[in-house]
Protein backbone atom coordinates (compact mmCIF):
# COMPACT_ATOMS: atom_id res chain seq x y z
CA UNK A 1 -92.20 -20.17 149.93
CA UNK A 2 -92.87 -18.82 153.33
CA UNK A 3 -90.79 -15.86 154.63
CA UNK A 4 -88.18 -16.54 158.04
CA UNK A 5 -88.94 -14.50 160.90
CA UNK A 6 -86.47 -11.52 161.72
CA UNK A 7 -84.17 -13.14 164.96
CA UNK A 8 -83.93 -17.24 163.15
CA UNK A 9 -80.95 -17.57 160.32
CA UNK A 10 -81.43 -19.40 157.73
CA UNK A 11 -78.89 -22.30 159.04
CA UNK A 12 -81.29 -22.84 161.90
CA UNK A 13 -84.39 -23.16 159.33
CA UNK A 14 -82.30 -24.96 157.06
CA UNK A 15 -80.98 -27.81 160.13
CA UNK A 16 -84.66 -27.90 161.28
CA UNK A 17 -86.00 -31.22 160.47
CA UNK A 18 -88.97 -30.96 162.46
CA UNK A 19 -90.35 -28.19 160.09
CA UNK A 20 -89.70 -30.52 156.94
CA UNK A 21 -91.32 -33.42 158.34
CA UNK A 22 -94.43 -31.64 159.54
CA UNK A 23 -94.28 -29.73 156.21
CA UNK A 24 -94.24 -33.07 153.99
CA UNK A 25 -96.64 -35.35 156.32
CA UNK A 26 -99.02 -32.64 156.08
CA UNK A 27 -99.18 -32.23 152.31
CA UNK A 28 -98.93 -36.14 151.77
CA UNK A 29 -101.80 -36.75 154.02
CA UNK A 30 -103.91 -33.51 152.78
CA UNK A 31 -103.21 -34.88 149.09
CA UNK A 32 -104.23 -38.57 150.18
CA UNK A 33 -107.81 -36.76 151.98
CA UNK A 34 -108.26 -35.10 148.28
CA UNK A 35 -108.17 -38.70 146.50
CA UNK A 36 -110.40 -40.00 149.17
CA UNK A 37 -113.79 -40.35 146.91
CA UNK A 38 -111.84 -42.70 145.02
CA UNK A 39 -110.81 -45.35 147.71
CA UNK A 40 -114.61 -44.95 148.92
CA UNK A 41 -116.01 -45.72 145.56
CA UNK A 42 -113.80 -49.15 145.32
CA UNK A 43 -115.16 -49.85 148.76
CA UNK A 44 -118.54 -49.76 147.36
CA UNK A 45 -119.17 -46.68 150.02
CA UNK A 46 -121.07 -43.42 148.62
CA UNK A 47 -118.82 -40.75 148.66
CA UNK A 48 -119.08 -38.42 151.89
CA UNK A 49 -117.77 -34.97 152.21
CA UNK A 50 -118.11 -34.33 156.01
CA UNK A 51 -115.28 -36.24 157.16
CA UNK A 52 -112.74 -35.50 154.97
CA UNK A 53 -113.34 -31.18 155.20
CA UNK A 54 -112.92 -31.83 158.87
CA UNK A 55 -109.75 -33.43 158.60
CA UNK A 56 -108.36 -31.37 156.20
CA UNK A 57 -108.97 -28.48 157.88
CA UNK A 58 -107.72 -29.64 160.80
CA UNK A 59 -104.57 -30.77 159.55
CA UNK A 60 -103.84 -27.54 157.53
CA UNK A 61 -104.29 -25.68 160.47
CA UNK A 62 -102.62 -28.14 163.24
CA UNK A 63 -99.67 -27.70 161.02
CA UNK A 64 -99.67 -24.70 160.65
CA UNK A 65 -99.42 -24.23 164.23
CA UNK A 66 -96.46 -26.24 164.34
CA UNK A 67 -94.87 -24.33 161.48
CA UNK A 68 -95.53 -21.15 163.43
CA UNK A 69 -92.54 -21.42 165.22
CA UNK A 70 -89.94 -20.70 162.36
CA UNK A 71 -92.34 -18.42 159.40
CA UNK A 72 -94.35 -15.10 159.67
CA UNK A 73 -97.70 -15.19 159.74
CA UNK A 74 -98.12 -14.58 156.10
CA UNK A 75 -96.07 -17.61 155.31
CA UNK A 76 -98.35 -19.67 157.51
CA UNK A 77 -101.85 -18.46 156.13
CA UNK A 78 -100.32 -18.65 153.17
CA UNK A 79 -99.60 -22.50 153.92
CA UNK A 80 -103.16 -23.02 155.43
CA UNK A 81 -104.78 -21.87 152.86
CA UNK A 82 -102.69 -23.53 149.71
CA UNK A 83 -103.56 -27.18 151.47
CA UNK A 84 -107.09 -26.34 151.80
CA UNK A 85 -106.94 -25.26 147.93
CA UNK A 86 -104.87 -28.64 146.93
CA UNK A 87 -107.50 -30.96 148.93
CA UNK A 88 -110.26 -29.04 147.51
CA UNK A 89 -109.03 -29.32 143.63
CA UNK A 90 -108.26 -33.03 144.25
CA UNK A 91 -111.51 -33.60 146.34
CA UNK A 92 -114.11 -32.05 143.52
CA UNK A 93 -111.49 -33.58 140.36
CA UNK A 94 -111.23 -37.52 142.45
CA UNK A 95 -115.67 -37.23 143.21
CA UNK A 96 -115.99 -35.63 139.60
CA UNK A 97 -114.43 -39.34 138.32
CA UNK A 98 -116.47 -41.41 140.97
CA UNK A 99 -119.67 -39.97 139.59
CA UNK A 100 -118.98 -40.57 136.33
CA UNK A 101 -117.57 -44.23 136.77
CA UNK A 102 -120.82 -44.45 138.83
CA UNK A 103 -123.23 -43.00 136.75
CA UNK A 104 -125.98 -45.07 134.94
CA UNK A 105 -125.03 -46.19 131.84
C-alpha cells in the first residue's frame, strides 16, 4: 500500500489505530458519496454532481492529511488520488443506472 516513513517501525504503524480508522471511515464514506445518484433517484431528487465532488474531495484530502503523519508523500497522493478514482467509477456507474431506470420508456 503506502510506504512507512524512515524514523516509524512498523510496530508503531501496525499499533496505530487512529490510521486504520481514518483509513476505513474514509473509504466507506467516499464509496457511500459514489452510490449517491442512487439514494437521490429513490428520493425522487434529480441527480446533482456539485455536492458530492466537493465532499469527496474534501474527504480524500482531509484524510490524507491525517494519514500524513505515519506514510511518505507518495503513499498519501497515492491514497488521494485512488478515492477520488473509486468515487468517480462508482459516481458515473450508480448515475449511468439512474438514467436508465429514469429514462422514457
Amino acid at each position: 500500500m503506502a510506504t512507512l516513513k524512515p524514523d516509524t517501525t512498523s510496530s508503531e504503524v501496525i499499533n496505530d489505530p487512529v490510521c486504520y480508522c481514518t483509513l476505513g471511515f474514509s473509504w466507506l464514506i467516499v464509496s457511500a458519496l459514489g452510490l449517491l445518484p442512487l439514494v437521490e433517484a429513490t428520493l425522487q431528487h434529480s441527480p446533482s454532481i456539485t455536492p458530492p465532488v466537493t465532499a469527496a474531495f474534501f474527504i480524500a484530502v482531509g484524510s490524507g492529511a491525517i494519514l500524513r503523519r505515519r506514510y511518505s508523500w507518495i503513499g498519501v497522493a497515492l491514497h488521494i488520488y485512488s478515492q477520488i478514482a473509486i468515487w468517480l467509477s462508482l459516481f458515473c456507474a450508480s448515475l449511468t443506472m439512474v438514467l436508465i431506470w429514469l429514462a422514457p420508456q
